[in-house]
N, C-alpha and C. Protein backbone atom coordinates (compact mmCIF):
# COMPACT_ATOMS: atom_id res chain seq x y z
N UNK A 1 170.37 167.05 129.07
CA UNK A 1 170.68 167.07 127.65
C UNK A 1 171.56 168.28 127.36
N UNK A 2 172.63 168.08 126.77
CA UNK A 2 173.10 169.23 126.17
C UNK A 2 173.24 169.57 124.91
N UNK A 3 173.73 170.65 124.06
CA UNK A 3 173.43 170.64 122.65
C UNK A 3 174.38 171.72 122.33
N UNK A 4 175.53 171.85 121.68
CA UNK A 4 176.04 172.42 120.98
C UNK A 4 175.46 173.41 119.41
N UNK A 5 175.39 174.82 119.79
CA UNK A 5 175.03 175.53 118.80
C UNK A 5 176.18 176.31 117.80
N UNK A 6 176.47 175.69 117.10
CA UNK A 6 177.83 176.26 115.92
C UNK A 6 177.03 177.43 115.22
N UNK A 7 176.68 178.57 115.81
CA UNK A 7 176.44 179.95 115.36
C UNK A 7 177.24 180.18 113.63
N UNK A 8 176.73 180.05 113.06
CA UNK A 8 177.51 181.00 111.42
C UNK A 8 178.88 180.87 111.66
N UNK A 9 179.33 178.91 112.31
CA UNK A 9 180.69 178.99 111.94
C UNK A 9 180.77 177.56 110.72
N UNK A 10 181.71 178.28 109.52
CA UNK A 10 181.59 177.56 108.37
C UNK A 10 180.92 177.21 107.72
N UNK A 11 179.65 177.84 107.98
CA UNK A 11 178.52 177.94 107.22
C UNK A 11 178.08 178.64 105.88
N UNK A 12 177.28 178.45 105.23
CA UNK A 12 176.98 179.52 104.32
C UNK A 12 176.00 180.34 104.33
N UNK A 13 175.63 181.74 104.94
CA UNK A 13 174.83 181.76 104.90
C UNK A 13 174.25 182.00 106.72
N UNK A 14 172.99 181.77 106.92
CA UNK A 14 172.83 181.49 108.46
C UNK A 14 172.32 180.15 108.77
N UNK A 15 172.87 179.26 107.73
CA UNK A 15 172.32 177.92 108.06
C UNK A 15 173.49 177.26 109.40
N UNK A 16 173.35 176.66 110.64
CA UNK A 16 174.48 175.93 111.34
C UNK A 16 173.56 174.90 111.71
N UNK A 17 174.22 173.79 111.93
CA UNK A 17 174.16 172.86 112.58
C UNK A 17 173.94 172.50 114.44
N UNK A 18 173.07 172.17 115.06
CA UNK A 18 172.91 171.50 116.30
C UNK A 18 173.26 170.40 116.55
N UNK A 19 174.61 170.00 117.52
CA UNK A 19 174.81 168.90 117.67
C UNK A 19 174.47 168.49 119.06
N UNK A 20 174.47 167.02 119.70
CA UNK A 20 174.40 166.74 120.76
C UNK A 20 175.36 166.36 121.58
N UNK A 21 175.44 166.53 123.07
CA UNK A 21 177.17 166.07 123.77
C UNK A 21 177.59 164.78 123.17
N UNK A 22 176.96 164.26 122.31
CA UNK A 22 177.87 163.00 121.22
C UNK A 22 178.53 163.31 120.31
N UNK A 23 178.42 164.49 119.98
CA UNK A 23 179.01 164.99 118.52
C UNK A 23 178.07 164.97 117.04
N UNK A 24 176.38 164.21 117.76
CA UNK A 24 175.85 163.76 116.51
C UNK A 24 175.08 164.91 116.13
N UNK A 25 174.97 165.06 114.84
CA UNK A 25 174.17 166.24 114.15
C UNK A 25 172.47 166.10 114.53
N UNK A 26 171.84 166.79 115.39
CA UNK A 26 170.13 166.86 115.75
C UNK A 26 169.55 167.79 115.34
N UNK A 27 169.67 169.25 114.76
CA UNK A 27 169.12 170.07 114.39
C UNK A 27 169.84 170.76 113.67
N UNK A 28 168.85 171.41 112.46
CA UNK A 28 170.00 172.35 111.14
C UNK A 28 169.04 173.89 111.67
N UNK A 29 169.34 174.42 111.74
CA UNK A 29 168.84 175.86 112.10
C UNK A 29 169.13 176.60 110.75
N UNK A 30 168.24 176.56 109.88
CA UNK A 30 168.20 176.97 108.62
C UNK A 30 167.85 178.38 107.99
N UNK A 31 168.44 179.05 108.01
CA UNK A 31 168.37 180.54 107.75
C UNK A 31 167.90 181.01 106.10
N UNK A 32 166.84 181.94 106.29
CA UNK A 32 166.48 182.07 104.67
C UNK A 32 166.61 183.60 104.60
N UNK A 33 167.21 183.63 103.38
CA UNK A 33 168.10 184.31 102.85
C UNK A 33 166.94 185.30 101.95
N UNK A 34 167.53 186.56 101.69
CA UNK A 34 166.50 187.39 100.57
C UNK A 34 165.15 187.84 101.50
N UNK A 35 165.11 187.89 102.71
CA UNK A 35 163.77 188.27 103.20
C UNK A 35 164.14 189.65 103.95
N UNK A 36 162.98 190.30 104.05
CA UNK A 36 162.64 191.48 104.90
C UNK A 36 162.96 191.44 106.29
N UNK A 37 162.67 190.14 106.60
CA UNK A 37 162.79 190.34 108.38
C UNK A 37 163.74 189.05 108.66
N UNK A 38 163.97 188.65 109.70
CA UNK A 38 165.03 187.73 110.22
C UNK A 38 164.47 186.30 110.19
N UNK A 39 164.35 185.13 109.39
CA UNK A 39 164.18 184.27 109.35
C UNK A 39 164.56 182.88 109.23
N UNK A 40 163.96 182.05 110.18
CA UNK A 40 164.80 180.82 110.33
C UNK A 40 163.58 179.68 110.24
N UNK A 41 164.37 178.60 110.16
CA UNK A 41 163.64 177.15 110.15
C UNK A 41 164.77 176.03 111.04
N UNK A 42 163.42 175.73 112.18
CA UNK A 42 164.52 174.72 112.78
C UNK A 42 163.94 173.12 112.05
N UNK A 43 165.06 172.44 112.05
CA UNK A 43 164.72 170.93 111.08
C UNK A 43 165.70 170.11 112.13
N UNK A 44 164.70 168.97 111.98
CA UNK A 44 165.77 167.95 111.92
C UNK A 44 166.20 167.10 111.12
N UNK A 45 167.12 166.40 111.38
CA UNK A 45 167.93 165.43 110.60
C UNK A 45 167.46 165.49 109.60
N UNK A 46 166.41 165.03 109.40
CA UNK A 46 165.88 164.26 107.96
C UNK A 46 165.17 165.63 107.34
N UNK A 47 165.05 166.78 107.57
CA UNK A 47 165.07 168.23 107.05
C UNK A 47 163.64 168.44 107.05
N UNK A 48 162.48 167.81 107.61
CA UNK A 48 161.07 168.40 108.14
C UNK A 48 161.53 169.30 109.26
N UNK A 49 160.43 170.42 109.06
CA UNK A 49 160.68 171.38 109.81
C UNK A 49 160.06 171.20 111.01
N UNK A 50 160.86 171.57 112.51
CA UNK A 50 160.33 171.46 113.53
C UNK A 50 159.42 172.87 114.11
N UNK A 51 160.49 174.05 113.52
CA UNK A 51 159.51 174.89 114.22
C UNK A 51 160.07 175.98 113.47
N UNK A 52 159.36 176.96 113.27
CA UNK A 52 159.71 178.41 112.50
C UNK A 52 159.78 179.95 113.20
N UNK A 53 160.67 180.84 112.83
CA UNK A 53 161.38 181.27 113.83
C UNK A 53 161.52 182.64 113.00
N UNK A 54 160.64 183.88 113.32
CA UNK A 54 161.33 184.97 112.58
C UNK A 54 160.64 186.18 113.61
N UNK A 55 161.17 187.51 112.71
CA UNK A 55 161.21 188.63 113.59
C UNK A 55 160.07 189.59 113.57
N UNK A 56 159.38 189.56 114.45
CA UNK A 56 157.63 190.09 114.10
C UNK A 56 158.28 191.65 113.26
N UNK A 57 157.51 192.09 112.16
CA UNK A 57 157.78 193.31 111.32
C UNK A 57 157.56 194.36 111.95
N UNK A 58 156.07 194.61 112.45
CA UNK A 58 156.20 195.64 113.47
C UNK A 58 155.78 195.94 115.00
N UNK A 59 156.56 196.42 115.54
CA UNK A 59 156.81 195.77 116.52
C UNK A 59 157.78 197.23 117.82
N UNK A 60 157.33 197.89 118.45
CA UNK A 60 158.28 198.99 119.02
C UNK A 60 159.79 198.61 119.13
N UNK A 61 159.86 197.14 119.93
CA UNK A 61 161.02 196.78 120.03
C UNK A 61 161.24 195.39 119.41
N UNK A 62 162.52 195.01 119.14
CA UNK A 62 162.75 193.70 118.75
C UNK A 62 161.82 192.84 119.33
N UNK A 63 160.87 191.78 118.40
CA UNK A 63 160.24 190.64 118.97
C UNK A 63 160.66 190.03 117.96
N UNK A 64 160.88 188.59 118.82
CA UNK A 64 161.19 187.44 118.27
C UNK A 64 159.52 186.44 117.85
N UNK A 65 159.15 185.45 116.73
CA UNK A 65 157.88 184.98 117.12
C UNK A 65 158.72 183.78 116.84
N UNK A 66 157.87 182.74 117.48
CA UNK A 66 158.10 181.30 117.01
C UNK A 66 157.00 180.76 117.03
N UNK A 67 156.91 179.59 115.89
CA UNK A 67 155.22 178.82 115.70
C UNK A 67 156.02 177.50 115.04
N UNK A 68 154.73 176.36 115.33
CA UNK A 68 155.17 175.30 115.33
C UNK A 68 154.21 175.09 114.43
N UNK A 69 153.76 173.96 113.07
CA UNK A 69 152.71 173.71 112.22
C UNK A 69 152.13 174.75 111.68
N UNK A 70 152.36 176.29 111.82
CA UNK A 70 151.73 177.29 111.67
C UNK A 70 150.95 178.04 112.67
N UNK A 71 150.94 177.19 113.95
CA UNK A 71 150.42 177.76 114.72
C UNK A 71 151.36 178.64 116.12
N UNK A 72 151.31 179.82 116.50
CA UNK A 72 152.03 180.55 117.41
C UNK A 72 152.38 179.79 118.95
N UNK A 73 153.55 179.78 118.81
CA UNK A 73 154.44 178.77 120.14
C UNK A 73 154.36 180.00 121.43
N UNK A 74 154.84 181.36 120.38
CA UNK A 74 156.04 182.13 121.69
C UNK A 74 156.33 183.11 120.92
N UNK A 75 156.23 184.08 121.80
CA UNK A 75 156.85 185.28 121.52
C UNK A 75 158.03 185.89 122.72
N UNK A 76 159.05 186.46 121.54
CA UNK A 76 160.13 186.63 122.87
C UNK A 76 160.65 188.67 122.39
N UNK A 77 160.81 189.14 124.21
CA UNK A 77 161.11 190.68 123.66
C UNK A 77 161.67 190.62 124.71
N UNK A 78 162.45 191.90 124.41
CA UNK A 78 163.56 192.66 125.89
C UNK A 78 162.73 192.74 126.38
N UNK A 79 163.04 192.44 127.96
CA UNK A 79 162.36 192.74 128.95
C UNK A 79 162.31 193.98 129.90
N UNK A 80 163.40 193.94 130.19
CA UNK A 80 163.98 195.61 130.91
C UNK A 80 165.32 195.95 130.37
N UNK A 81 165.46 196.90 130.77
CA UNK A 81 167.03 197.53 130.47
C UNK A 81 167.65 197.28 131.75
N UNK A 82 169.03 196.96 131.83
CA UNK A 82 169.86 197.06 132.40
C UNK A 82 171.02 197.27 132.16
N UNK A 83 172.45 197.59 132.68
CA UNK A 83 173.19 197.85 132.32
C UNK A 83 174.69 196.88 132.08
N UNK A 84 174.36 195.37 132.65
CA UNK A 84 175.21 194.59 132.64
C UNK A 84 174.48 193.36 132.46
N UNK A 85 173.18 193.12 132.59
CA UNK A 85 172.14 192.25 132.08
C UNK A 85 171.32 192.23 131.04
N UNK A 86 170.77 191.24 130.05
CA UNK A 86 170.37 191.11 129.26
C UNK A 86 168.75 190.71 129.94
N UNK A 87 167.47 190.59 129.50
CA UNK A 87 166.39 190.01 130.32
C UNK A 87 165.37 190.17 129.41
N UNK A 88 164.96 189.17 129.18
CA UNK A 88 163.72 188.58 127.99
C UNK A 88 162.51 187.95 128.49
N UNK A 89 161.55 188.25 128.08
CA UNK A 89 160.47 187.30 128.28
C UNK A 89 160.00 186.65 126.86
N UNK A 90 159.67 185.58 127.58
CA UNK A 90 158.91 184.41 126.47
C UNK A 90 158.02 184.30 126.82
N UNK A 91 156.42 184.35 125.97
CA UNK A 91 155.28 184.02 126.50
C UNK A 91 154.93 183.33 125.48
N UNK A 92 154.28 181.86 125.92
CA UNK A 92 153.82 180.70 125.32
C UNK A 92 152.39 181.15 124.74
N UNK A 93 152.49 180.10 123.89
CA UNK A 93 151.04 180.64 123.45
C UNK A 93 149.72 180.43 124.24
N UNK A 94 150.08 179.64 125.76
CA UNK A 94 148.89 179.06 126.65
C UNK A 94 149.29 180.18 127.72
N UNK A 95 149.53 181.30 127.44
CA UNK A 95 149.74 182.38 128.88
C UNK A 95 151.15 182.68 129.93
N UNK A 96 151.41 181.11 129.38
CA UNK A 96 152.94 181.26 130.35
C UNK A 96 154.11 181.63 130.15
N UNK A 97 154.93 182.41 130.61
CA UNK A 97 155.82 183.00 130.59
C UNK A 97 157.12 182.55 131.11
N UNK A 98 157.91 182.40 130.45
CA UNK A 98 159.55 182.21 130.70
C UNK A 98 160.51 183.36 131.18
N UNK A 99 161.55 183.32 131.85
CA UNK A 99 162.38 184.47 131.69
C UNK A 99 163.74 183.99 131.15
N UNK A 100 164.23 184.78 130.62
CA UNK A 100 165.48 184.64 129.96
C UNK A 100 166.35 185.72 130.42
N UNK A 101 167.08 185.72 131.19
CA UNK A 101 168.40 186.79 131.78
C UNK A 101 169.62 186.20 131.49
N UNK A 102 170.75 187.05 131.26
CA UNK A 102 171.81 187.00 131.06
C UNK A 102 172.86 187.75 131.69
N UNK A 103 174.11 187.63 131.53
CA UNK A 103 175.39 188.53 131.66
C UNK A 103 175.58 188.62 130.12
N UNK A 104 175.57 190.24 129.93
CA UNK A 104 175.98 190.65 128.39
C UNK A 104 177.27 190.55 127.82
N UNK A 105 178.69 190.56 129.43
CA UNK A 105 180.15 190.46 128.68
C UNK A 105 180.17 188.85 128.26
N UNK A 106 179.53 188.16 129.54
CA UNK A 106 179.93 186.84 129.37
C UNK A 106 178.73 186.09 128.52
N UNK A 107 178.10 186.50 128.21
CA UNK A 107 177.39 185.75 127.07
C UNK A 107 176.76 184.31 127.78
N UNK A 108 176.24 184.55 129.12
CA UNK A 108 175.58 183.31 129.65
C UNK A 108 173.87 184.00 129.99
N UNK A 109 172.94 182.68 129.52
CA UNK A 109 171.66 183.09 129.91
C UNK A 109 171.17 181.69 130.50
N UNK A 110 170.59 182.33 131.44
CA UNK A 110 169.57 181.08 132.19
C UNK A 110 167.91 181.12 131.62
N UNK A 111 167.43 180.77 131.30
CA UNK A 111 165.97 179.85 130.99
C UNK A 111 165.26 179.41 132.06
N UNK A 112 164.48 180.20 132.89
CA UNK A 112 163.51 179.93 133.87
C UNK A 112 162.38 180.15 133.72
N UNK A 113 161.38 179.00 134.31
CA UNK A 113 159.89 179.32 134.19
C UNK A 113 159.72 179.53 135.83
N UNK A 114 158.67 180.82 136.37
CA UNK A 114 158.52 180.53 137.83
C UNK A 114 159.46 179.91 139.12
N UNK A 115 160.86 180.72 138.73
CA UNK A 115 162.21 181.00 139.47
C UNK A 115 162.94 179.53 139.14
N UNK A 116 162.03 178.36 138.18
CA UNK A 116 163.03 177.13 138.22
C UNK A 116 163.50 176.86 137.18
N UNK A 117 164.87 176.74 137.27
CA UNK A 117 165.72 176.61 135.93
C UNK A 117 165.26 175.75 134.67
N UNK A 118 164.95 175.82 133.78
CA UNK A 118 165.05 175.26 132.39
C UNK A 118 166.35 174.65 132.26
N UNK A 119 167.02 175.80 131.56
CA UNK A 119 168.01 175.49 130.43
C UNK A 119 169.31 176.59 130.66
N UNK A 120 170.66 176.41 130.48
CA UNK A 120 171.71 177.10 130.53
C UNK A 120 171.97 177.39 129.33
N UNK A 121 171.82 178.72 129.10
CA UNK A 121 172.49 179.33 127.36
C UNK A 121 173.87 179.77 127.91
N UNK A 122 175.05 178.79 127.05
CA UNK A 122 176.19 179.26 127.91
C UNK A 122 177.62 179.54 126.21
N UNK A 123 178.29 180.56 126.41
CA UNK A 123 179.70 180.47 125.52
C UNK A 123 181.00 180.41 126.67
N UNK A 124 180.92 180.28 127.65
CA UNK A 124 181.80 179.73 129.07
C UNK A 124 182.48 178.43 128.40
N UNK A 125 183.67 178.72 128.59
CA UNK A 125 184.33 177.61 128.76
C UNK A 125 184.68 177.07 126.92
N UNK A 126 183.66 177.39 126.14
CA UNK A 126 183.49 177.03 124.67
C UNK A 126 184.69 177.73 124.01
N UNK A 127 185.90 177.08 123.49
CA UNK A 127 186.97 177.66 122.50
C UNK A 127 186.88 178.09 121.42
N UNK A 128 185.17 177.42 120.61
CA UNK A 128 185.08 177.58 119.26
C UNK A 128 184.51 178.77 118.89
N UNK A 129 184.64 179.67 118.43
CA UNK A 129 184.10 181.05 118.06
C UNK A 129 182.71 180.83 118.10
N UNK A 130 181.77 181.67 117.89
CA UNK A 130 180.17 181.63 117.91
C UNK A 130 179.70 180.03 117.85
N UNK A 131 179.78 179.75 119.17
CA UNK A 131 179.34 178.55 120.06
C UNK A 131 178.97 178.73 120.74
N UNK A 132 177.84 178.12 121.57
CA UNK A 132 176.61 178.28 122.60
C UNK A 132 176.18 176.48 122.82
N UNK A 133 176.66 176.67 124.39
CA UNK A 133 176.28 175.37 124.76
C UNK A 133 174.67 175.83 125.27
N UNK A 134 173.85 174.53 124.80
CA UNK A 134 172.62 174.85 125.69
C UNK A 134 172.41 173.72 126.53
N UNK A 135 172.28 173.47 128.17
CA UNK A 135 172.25 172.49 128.86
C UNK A 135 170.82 172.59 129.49
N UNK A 136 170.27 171.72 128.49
CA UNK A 136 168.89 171.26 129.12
C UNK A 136 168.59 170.68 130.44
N UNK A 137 168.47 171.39 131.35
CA UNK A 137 168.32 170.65 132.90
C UNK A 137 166.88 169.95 133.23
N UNK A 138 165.92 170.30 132.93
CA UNK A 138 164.70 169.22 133.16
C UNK A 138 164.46 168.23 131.96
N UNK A 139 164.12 167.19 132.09
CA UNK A 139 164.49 165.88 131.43
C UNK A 139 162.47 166.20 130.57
N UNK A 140 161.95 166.63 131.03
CA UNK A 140 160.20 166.83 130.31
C UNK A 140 160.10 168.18 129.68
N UNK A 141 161.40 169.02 129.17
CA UNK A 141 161.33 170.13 128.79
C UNK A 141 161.47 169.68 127.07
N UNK A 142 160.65 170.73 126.22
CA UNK A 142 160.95 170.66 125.15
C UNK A 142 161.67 170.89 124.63
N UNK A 143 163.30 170.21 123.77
CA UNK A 143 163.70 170.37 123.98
C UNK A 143 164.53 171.40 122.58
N UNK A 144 163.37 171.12 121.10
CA UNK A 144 163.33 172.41 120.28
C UNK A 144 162.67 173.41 120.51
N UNK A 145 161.93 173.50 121.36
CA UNK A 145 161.29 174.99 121.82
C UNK A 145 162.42 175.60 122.59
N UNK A 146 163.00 174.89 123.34
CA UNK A 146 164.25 175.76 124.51
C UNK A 146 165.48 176.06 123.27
N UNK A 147 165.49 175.40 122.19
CA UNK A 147 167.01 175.67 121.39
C UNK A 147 166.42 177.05 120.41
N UNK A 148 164.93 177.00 120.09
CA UNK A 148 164.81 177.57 119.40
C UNK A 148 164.82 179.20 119.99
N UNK A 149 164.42 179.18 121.42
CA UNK A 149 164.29 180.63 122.42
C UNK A 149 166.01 180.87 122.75
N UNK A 150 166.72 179.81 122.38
CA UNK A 150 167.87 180.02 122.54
C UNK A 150 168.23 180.60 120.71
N UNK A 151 168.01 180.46 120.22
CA UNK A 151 168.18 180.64 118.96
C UNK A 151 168.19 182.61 118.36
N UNK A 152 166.92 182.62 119.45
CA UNK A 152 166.57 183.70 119.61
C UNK A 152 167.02 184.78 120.52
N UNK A 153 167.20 184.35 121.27
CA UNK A 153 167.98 185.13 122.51
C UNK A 153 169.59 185.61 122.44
N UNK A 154 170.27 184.60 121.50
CA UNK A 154 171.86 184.94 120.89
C UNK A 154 171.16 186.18 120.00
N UNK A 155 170.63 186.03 119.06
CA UNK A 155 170.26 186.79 117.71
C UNK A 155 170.19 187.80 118.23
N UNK A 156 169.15 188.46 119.20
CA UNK A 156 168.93 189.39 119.67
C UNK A 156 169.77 190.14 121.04
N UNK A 157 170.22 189.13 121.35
CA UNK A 157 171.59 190.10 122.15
C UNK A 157 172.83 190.52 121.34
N UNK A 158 172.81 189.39 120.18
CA UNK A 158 174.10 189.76 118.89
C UNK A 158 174.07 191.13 118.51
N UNK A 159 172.58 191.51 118.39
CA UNK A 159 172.14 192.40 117.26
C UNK A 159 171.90 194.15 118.35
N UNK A 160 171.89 193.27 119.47
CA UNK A 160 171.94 194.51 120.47
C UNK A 160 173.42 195.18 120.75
N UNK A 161 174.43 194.13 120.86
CA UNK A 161 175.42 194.64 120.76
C UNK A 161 175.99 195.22 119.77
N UNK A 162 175.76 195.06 118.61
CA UNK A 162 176.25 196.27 116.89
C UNK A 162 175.91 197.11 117.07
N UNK A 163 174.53 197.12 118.05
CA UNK A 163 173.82 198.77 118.10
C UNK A 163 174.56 199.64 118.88
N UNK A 164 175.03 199.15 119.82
CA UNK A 164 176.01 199.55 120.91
C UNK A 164 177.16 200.58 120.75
């Protein structure tokens, strides 16, 4: 599966659109506006919310939380420092842990659970300004939980680089 993420292009606001390698609109990544901390709502089509997405308040370092019905999915934080890598962990709310690494010039992250690939967070190859292909490689992966850790993982490398 793949999925096109149009990052805050032509948008108002931090609301963008998720499309699929068809071109068809699958997810609105809905950004709310006027709050304290960083907040999002992922929806689909028909605008029920799939999963909710904001920035734990306190917290030493950036954490990302995500919860689904109200209940806690995932939490995502830098993982180590490096100096040309980006590296995140995601921990599910059942114990398990994801890793999320990147290249910081090139803006690519891989999505692995237990060294096997998930998902490709990629702006390679993409012409359109703040675009992020995400290529879902296992066919039983969820596949708004992986857009939404992707959701999260741009935000927080975005926001690492201003600091910079």
């Amino acid at each position: 599966m793949r999925f096109l993420v149009y990052d805050r292009l032509l948008g108002i606001g931090d609301d963008y659109w998720i499309e699929d390698d068809h071109g068809s609109k699958v997810f609105l990544v809905d950004g709310k506006a006027m709050r304290l901390r960083d907040t999002w709502e992922l929806k689909d089509t028909q605008g029920r919310v799939l999963i909710d997405i904001h920035q734990k308040m306190f917290a030493l370092r950036d954490t990302m939380v995500i919860e689904r019905a109200g209940e806690p999915l995932a939490t995502i934080k830098r993982r180590r420092l490096s100096l040309l890598r980006n590296h995140y962990r995601v921990t599910l709310a059942d114990g398990t842990e994801l890793d999320v690494s990147g290249k910081i010039l090139d803006r690519e992250f891989a999505v692995e659970y237990d060294g096997e690939l998930l998902a490709v967070i990629s702006r390679r190859r993409l012409t359109v300004r703040d675009t992020y292909g995400l290529d879902v490689v296992r066919d039983d992966a969820d596949p708004a939980l992986l857009i939404a850790v992707a959701v999260c993982v741009i935000h927080l490398a975005e926001k690492e680089r201003e600091e910079d």
